[in-house]
C-alpha atoms as a PDB file:
ATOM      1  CA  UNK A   1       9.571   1.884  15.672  1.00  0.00           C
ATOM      2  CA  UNK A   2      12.808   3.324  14.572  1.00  0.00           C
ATOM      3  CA  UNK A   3      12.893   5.759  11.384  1.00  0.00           C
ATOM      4  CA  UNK A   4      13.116   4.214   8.280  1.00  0.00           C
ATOM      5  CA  UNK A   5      15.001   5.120   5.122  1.00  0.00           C
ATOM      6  CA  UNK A   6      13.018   5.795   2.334  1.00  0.00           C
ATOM      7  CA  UNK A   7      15.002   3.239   0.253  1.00  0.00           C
ATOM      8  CA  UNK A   8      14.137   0.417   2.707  1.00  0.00           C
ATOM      9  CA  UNK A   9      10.183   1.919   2.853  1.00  0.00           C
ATOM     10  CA  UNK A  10      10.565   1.678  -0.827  1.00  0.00           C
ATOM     11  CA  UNK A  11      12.072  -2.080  -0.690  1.00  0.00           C
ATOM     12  CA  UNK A  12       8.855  -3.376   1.323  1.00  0.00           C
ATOM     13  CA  UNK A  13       6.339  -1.853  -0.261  1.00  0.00           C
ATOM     14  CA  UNK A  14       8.018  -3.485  -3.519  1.00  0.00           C
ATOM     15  CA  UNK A  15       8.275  -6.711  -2.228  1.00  0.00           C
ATOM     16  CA  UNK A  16       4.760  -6.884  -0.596  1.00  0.00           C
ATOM     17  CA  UNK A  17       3.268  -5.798  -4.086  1.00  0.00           C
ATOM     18  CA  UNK A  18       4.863  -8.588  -5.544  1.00  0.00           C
ATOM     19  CA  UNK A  19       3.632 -10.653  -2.868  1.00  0.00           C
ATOM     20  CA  UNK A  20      -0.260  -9.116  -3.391  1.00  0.00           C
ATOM     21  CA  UNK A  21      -0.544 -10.146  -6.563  1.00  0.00           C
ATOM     22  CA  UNK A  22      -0.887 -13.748  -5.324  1.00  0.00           C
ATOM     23  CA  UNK A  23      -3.619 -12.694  -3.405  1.00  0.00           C
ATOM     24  CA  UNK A  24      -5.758 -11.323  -6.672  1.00  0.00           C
ATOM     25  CA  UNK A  25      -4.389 -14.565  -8.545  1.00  0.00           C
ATOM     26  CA  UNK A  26      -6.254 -16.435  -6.190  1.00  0.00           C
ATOM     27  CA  UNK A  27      -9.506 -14.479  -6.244  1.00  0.00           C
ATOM     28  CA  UNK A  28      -9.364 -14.448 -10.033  1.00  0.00           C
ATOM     29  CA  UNK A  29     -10.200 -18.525  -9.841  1.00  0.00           C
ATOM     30  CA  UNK A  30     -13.188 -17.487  -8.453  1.00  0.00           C
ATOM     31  CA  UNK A  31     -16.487 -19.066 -10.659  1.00  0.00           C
ATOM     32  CA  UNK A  32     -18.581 -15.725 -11.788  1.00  0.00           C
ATOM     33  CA  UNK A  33     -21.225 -17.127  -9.833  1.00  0.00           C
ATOM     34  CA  UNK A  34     -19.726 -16.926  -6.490  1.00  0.00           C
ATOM     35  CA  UNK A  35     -20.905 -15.453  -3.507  1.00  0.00           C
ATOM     36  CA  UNK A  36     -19.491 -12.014  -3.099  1.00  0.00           C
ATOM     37  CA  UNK A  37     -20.419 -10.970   0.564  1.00  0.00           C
ATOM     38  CA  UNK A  38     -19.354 -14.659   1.474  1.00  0.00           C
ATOM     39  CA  UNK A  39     -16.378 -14.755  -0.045  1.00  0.00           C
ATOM     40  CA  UNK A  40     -15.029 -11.176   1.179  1.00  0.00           C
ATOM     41  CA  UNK A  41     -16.512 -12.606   5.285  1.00  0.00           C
ATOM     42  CA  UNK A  42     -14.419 -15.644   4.479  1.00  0.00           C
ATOM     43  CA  UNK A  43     -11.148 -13.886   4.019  1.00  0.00           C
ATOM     44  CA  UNK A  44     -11.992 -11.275   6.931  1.00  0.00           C
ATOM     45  CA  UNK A  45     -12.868 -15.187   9.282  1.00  0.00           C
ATOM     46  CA  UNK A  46      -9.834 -16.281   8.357  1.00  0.00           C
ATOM     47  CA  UNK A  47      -7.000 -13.233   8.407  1.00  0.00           C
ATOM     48  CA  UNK A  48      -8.521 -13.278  12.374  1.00  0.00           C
ATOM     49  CA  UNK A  49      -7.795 -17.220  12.912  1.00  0.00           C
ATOM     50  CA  UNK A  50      -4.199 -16.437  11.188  1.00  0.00           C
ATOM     51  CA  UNK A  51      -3.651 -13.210  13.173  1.00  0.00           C
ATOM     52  CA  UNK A  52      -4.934 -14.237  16.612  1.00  0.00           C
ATOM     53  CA  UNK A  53      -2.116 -16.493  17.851  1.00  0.00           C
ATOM     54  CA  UNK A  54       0.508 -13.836  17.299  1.00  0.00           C
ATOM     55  CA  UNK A  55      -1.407 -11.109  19.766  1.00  0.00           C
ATOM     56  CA  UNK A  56      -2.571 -13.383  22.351  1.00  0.00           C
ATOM     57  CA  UNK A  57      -0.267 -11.703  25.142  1.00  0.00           C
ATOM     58  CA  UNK A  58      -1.574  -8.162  23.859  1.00  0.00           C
ATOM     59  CA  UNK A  59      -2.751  -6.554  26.460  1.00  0.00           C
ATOM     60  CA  UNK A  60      -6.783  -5.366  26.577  1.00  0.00           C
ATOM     61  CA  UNK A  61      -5.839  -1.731  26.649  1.00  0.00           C
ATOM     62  CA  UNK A  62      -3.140  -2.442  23.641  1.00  0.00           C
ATOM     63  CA  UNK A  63      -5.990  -3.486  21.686  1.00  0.00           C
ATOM     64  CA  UNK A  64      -8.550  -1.270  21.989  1.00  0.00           C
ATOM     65  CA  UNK A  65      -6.156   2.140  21.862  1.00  0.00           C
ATOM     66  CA  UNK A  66      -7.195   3.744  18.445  1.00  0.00           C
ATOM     67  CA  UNK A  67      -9.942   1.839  18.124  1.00  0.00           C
ATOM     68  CA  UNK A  68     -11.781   4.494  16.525  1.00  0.00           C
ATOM     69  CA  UNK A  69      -9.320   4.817  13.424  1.00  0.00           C
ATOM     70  CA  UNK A  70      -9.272   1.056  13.321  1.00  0.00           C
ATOM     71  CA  UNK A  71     -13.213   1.284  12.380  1.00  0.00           C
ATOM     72  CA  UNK A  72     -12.528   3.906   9.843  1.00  0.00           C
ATOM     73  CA  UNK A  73      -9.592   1.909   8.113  1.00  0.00           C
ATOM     74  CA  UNK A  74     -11.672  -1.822   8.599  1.00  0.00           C
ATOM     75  CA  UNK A  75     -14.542  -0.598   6.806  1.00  0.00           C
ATOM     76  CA  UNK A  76     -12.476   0.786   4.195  1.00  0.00           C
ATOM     77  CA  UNK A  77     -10.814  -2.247   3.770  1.00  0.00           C
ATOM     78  CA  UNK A  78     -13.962  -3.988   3.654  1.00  0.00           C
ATOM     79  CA  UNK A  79     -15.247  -1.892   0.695  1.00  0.00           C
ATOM     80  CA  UNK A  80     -12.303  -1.963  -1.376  1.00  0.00           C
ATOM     81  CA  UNK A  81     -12.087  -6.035  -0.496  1.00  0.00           C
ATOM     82  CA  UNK A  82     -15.839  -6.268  -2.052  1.00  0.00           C
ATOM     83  CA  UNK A  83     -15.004  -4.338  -5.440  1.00  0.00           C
ATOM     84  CA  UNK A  84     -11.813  -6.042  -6.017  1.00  0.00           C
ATOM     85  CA  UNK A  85     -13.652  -9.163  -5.790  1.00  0.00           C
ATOM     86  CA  UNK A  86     -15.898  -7.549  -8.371  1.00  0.00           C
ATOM     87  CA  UNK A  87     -12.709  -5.945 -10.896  1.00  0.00           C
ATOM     88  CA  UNK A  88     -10.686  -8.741 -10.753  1.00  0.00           C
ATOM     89  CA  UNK A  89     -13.367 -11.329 -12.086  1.00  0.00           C
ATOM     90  CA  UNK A  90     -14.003  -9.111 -15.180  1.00  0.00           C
ATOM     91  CA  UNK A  91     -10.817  -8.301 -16.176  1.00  0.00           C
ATOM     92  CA  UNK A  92      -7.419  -9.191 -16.941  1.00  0.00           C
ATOM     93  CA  UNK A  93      -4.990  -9.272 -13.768  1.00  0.00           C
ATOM     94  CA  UNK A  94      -2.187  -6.793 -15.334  1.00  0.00           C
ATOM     95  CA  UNK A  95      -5.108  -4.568 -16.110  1.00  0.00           C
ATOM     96  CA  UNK A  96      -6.874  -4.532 -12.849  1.00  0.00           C
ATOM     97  CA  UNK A  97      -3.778  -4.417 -11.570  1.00  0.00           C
ATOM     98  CA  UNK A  98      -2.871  -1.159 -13.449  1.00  0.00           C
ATOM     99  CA  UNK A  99      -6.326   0.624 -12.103  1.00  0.00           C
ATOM    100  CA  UNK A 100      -5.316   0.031  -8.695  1.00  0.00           C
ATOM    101  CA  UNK A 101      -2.016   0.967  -8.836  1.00  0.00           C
ATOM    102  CA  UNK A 102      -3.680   4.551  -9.331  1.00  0.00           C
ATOM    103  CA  UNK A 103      -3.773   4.649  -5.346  1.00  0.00           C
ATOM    104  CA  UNK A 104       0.257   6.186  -5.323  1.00  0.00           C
ATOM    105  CA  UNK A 105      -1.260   9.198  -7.318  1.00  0.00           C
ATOM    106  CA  UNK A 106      -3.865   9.349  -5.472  1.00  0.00           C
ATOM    107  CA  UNK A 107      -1.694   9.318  -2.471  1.00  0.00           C
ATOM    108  CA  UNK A 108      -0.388  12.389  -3.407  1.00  0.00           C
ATOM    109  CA  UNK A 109      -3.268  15.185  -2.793  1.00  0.00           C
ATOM    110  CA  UNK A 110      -4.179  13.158  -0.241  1.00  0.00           C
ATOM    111  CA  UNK A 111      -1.186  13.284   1.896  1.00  0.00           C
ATOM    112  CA  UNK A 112      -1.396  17.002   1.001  1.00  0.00           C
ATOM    113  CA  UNK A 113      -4.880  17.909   2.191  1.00  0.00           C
ATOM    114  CA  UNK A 114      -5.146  15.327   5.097  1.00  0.00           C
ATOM    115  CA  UNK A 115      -1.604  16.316   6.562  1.00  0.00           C
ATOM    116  CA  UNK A 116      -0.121  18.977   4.893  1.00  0.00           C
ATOM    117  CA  UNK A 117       3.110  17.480   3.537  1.00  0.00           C
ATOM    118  CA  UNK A 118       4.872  18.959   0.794  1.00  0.00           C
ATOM    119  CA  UNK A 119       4.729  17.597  -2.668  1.00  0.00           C
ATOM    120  CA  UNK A 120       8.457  17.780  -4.147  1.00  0.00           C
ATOM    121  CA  UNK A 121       9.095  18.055  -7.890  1.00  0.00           C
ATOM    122  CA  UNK A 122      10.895  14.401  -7.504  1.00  0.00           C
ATOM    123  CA  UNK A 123       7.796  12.928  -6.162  1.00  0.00           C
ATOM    124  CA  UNK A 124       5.060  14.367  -8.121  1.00  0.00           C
ATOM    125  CA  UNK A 125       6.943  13.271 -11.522  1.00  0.00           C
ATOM    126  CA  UNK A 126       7.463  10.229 -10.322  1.00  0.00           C
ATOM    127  CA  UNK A 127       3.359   9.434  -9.427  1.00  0.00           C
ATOM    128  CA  UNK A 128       2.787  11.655 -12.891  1.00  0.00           C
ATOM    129  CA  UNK A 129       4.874   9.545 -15.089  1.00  0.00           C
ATOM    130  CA  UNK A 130       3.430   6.141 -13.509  1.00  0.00           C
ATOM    131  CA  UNK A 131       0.117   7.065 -13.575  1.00  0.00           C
ATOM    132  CA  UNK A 132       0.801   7.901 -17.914  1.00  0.00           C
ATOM    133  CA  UNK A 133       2.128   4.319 -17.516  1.00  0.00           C
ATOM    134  CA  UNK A 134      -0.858   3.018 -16.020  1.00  0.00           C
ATOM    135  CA  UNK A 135      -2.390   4.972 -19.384  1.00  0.00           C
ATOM    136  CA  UNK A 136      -0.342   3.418 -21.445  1.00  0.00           C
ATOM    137  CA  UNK A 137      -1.094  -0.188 -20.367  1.00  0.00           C
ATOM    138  CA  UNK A 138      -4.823  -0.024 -20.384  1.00  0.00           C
ATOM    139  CA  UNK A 139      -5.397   2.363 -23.139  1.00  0.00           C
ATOM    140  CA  UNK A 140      -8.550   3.379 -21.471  1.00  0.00           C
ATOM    141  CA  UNK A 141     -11.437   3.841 -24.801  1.00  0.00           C
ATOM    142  CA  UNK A 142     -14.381   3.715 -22.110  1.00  0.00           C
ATOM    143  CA  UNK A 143     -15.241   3.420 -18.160  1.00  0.00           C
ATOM    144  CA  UNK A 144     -17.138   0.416 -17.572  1.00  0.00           C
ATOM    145  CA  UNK A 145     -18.501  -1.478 -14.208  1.00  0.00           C
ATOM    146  CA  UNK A 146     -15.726  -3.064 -14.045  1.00  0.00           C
ATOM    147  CA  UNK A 147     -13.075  -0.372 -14.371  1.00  0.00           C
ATOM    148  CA  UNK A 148     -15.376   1.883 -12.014  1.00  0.00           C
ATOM    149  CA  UNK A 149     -14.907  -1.083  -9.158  1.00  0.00           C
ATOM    150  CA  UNK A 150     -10.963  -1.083  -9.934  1.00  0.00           C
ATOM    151  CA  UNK A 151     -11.134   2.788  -9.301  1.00  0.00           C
ATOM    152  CA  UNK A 152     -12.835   2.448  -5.846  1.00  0.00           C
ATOM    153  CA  UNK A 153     -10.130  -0.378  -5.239  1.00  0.00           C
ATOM    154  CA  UNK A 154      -7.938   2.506  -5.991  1.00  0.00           C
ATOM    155  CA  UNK A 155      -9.034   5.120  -3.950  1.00  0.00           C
ATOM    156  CA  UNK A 156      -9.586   2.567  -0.823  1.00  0.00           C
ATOM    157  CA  UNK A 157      -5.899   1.530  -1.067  1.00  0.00           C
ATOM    158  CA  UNK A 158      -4.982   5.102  -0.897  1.00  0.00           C
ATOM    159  CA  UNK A 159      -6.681   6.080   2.182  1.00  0.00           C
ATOM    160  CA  UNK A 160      -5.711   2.512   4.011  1.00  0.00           C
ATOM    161  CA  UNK A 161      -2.288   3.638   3.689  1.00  0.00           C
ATOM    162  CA  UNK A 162      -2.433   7.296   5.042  1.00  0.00           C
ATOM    163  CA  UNK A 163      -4.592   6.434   7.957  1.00  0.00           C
ATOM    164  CA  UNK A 164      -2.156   3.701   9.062  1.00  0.00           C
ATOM    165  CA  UNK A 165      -0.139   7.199  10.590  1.00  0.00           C
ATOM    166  CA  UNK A 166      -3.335   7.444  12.562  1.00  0.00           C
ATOM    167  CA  UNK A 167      -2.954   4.491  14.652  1.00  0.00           C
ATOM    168  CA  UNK A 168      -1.174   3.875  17.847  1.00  0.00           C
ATOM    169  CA  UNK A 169       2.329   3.797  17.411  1.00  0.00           C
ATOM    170  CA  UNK A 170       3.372   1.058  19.854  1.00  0.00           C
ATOM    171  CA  UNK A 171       0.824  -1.508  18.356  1.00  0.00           C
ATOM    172  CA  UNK A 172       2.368  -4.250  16.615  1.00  0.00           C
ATOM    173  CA  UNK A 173       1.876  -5.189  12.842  1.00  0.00           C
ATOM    174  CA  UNK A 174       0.045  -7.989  13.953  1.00  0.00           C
ATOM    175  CA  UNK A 175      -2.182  -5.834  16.699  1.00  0.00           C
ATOM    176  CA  UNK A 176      -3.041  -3.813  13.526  1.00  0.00           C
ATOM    177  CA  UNK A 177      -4.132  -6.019  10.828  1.00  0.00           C
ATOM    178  CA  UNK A 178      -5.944  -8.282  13.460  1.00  0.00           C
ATOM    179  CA  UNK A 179      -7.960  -5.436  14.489  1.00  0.00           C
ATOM    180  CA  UNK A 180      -8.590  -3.957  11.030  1.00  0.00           C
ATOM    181  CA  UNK A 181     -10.337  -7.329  10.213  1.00  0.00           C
ATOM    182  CA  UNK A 182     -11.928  -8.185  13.241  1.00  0.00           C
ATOM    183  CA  UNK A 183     -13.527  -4.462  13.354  1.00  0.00           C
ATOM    184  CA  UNK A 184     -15.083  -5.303   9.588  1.00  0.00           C
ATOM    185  CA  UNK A 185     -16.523  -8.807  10.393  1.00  0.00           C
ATOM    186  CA  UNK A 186     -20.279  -7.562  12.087  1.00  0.00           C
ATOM    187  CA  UNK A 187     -20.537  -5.562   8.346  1.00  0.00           C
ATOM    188  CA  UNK A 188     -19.113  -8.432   6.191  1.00  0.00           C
ATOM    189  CA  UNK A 189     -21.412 -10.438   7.979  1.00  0.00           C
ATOM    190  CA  UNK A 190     -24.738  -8.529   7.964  1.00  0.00           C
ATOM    191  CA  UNK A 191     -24.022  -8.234   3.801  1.00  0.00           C
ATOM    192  CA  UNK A 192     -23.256 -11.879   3.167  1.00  0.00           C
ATOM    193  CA  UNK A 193     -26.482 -12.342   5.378  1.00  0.00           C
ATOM    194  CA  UNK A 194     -28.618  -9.572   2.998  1.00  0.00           C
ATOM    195  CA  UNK A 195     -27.111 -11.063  -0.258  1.00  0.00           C
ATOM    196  CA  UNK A 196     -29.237 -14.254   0.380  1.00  0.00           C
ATOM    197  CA  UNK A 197     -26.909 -16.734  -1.504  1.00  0.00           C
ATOM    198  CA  UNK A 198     -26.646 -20.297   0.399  1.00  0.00           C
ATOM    199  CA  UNK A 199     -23.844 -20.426   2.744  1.00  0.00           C
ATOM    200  CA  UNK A 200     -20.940 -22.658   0.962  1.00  0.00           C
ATOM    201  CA  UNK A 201     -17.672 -23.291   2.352  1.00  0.00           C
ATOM    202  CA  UNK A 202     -15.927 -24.407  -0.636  1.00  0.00           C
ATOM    203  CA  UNK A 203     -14.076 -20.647  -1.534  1.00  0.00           C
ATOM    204  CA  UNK A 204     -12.688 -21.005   2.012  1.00  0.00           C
ATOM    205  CA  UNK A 205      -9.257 -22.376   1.162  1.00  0.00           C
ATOM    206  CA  UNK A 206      -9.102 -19.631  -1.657  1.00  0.00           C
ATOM    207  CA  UNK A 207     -10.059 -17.262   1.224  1.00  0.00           C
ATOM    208  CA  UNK A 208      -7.331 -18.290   3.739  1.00  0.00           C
ATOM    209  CA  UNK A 209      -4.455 -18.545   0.981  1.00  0.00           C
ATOM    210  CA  UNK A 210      -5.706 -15.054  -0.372  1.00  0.00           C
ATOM    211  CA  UNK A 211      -5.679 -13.470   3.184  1.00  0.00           C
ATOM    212  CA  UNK A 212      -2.076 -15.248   3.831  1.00  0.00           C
ATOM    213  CA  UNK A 213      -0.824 -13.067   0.924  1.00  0.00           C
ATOM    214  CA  UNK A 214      -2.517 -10.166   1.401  1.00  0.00           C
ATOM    215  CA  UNK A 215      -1.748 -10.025   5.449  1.00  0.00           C
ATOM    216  CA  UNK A 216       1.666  -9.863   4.142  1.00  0.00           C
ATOM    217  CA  UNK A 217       1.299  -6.932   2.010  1.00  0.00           C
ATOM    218  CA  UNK A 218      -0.660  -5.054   4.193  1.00  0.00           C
ATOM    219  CA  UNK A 219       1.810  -5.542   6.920  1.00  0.00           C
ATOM    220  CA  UNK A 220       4.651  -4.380   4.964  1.00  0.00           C
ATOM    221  CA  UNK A 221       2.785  -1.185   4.144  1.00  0.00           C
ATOM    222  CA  UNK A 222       2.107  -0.786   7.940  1.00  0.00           C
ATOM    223  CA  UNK A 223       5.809  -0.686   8.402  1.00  0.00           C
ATOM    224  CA  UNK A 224       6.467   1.454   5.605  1.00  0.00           C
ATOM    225  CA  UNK A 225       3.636   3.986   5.752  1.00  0.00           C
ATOM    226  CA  UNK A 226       4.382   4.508   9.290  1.00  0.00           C
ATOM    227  CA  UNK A 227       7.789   4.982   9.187  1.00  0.00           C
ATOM    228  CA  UNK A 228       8.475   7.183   5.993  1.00  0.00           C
ATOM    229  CA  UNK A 229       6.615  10.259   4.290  1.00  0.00           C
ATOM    230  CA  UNK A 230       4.194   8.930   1.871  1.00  0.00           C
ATOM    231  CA  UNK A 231       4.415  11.501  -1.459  1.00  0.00           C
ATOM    232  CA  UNK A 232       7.969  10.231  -1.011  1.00  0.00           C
ATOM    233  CA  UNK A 233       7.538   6.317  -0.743  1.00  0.00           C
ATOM    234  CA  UNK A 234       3.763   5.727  -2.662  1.00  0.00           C
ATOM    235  CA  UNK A 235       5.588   5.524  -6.469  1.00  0.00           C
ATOM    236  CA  UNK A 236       6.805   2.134  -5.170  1.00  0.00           C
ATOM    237  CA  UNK A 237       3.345   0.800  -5.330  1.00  0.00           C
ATOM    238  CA  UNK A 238       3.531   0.415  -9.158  1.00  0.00           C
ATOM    239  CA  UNK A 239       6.158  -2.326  -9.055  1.00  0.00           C
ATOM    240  CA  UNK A 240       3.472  -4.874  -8.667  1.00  0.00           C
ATOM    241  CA  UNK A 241       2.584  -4.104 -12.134  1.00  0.00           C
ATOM    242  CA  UNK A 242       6.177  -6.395 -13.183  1.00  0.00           C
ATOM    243  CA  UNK A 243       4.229  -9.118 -10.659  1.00  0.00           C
ATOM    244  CA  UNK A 244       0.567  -8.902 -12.246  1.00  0.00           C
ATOM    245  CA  UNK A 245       1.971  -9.106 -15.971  1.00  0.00           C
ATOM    246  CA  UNK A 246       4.164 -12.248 -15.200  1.00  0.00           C
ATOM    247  CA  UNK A 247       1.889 -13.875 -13.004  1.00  0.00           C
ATOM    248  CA  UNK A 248      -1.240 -13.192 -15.592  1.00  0.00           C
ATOM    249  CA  UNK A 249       1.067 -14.603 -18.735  1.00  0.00           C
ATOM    250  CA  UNK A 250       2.285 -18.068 -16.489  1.00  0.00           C
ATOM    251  CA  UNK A 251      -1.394 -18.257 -14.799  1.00  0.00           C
ATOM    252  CA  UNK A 252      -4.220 -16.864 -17.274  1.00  0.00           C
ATOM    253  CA  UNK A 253      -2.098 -16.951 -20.494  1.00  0.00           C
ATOM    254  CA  UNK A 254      -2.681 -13.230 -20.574  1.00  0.00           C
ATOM    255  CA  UNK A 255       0.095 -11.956 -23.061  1.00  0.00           C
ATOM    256  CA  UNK A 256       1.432  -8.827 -22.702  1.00  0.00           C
ATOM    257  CA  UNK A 257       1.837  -6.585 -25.490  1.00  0.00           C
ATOM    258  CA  UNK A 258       3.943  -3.768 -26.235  1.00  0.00           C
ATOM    259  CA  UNK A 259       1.423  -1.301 -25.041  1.00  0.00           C
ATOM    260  CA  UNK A 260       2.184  -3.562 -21.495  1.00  0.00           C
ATOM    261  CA  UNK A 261       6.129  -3.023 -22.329  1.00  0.00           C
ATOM    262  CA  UNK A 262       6.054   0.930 -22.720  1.00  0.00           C
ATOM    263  CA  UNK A 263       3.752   1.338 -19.757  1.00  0.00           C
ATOM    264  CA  UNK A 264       5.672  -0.375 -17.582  1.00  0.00           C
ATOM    265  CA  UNK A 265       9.085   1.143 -18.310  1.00  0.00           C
ATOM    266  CA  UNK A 266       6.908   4.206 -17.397  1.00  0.00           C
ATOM    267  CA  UNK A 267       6.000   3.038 -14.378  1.00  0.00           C
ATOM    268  CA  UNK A 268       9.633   1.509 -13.069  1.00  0.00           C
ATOM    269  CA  UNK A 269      12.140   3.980 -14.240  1.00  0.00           C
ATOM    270  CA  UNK A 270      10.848   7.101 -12.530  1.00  0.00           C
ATOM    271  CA  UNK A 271      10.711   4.729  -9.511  1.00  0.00           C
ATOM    272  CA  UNK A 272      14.652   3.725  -9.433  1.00  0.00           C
ATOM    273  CA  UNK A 273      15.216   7.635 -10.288  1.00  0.00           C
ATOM    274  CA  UNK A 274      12.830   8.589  -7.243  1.00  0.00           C
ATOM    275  CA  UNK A 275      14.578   5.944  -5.070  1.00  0.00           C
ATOM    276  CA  UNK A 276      18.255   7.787  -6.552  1.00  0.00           C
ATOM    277  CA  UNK A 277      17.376  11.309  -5.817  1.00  0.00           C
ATOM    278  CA  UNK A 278      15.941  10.592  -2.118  1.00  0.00           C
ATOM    279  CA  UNK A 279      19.180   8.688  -1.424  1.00  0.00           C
ATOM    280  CA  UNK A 280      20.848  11.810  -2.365  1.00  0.00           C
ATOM    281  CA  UNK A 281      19.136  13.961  -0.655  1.00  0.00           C
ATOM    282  CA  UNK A 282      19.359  12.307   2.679  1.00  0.00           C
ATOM    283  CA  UNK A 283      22.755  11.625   2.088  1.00  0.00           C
ATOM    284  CA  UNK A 284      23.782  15.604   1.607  1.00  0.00           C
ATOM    285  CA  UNK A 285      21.379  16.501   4.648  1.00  0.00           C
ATOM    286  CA  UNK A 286      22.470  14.272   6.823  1.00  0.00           C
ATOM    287  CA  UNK A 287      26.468  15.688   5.998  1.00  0.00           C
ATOM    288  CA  UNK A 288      25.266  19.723   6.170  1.00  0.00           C
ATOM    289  CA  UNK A 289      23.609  18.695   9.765  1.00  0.00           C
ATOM    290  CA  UNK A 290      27.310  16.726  10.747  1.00  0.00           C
ATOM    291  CA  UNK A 291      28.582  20.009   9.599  1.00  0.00           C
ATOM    292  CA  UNK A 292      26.298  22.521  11.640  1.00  0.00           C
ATOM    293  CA  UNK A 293      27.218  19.721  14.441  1.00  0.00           C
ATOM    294  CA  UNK A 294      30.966  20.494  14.059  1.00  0.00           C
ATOM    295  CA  UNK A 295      30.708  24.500  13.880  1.00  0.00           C
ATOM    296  CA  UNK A 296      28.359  23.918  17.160  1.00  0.00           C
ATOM    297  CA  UNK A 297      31.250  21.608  19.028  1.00  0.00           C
ATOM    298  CA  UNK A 298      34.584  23.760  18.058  1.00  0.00           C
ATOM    299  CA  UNK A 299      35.271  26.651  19.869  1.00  0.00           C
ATOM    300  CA  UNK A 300      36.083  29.927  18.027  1.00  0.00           C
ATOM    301  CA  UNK A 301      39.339  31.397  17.605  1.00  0.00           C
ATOM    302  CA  UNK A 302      40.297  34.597  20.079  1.00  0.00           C
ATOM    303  CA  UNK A 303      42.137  36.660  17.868  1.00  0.00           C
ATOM    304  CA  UNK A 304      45.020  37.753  19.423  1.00  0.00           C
ATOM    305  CA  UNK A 305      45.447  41.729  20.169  1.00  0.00           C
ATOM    306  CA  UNK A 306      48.789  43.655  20.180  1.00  0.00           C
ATOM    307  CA  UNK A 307      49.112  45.304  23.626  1.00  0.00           C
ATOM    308  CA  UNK A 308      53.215  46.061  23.574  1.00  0.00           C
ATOM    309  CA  UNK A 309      52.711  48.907  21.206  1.00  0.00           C
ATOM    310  CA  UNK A 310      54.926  46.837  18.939  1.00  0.00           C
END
């Protein structure tokens, strides 16, 4: 896959937040009552039946090739899948929304202890001052069971998106998310199994229109974690806050407040000024490295020496 700007990393992960918050609209019609384990193997069933038509020439070898890192990221998936369930049903959408958007600052010390990049100024205010927006919006007075699940949804997302540099580079998007759900099904399984609920396939549609959604988030961050540096492209996550307040007002007449207004504006601007300075710092490396190019290419001058005596 060909390098990718960070303004274009940026653009996807935008969009596919937008696109997620579908995807937890969805699970938030859920009854209270509804089988959790189920409803988590349901989505997991049905991301394979959407994703298996598109890999069906992969080759054997294509698909087992980082099979181990697969596993990691599946189960990962898999627990951060079960406590979403879990946040979203107790809480309003913009707010669960703003816990999970966490996972950018999260990113950040992450990225540094896992693989050593460097944290620029740009990058860390940006994840600081959208993380005070995230603050702002939810105006945290206590940590309840519900908040505690939207944290773990957090940290999940986090790790998801730096392991996706740990996968094979010449698997598809499709090769990826297929195998990240297929890998997660025996577990999904044994729990819906252990929670003891009678099996009912009426949350299936919710399950398959979720999973459409959220196969096309996660497959925009595939494309944008593995192509640009992550303390540089995770601030981009927050946008989906703009999605989850909208989408909560129209859907679950959740209305915003100002609290909701500040926090946001918190979250957004540092992300057009992070977007601004990384544009401008590509755009004066890549003219110092024509430069270096050109004093490379031209030959130097000979000086001329006087040998007449003139």
């Amino acid at each position: 896959m060909p390098q990718m700007t960070v303004g274009l990393a940026m653009t996807l992960l935008i969009i596919g937040n937008v696109i997620a918050i579908f995807s937890d609209a969805l699970i938030k019609t859920l009854s209270e009552d509804v089988a959790v384990y189920q409803f988590v193997f349901f989505r997991q069933f049905t991301a394979v039946l959407l994703l298996i038509p598109f890999c069906l020439k992969s080759s054997k070898k294509s698909l087992v090739d980082g099979l181990k890192w697969h596993a990691v990221r599946g189960h990962i998936w898999l627990l951060g899948a079960i406590f979403m369930v879990y946040s979203l049903n107790a809480m309003p959408l913009a707010t669960a929304n703003a816990i999970f958007y966490a996972a950018p600052l999260i990113m950040l010390p992450m990225a540094m202890m896992w693989f050593q990049e460097k944290l620029t100024v740009h990058s860390i205010g940006a994840g600081v001052f959208g993380f005070i927006g995230v603050l702002i919006v939810i105006r945290p007075t206590e940590i309840d069971w519900a908040a505690t699940a939207a944290i773990v949804v957090a940290f999940t997302l986090a790790a998801n998106n730096l392991l996706i540099r740990k996968l094979p580079k010449h698997q598809t998007v499709f090769q990826t998310l297929l195998l990240t759900n297929l890998v997660g099904m025996p577990a999904s399984l044994g729990l819906a199994v252990f929670e003891g609920k009678p099996w009912d396939l009426a949350p299936m549609l919710t399950a398959a229109g979720s999973t459409l959604f959220i196969l096309i988030y996660a497959g925009f961050c595939v494309m944008a974690y593995r192509s640009g540096e992550a303390s540089k492209i995770a601030s981009a996550e927050y946008s989906g806050l703009l999605g989850a307040v909208a989408v909560g007002l129209i859907w679950f007449d959740e209305i915003p407040d100002m609290g909701m207004a500040i926090g946001t504006a918190f979250i957004v601007l540092p992300l057009l000024w992070l977007a601004k300075v990384e544009a401008k710092n590509k755009r004066l490396t890549t003219q110092k490295n024509a430069e270096q190019e050109i004093d490379i290419i031209l030959p130097k001058p000979i000086l001329a020496t006087n040998t007449t005596g003139s």
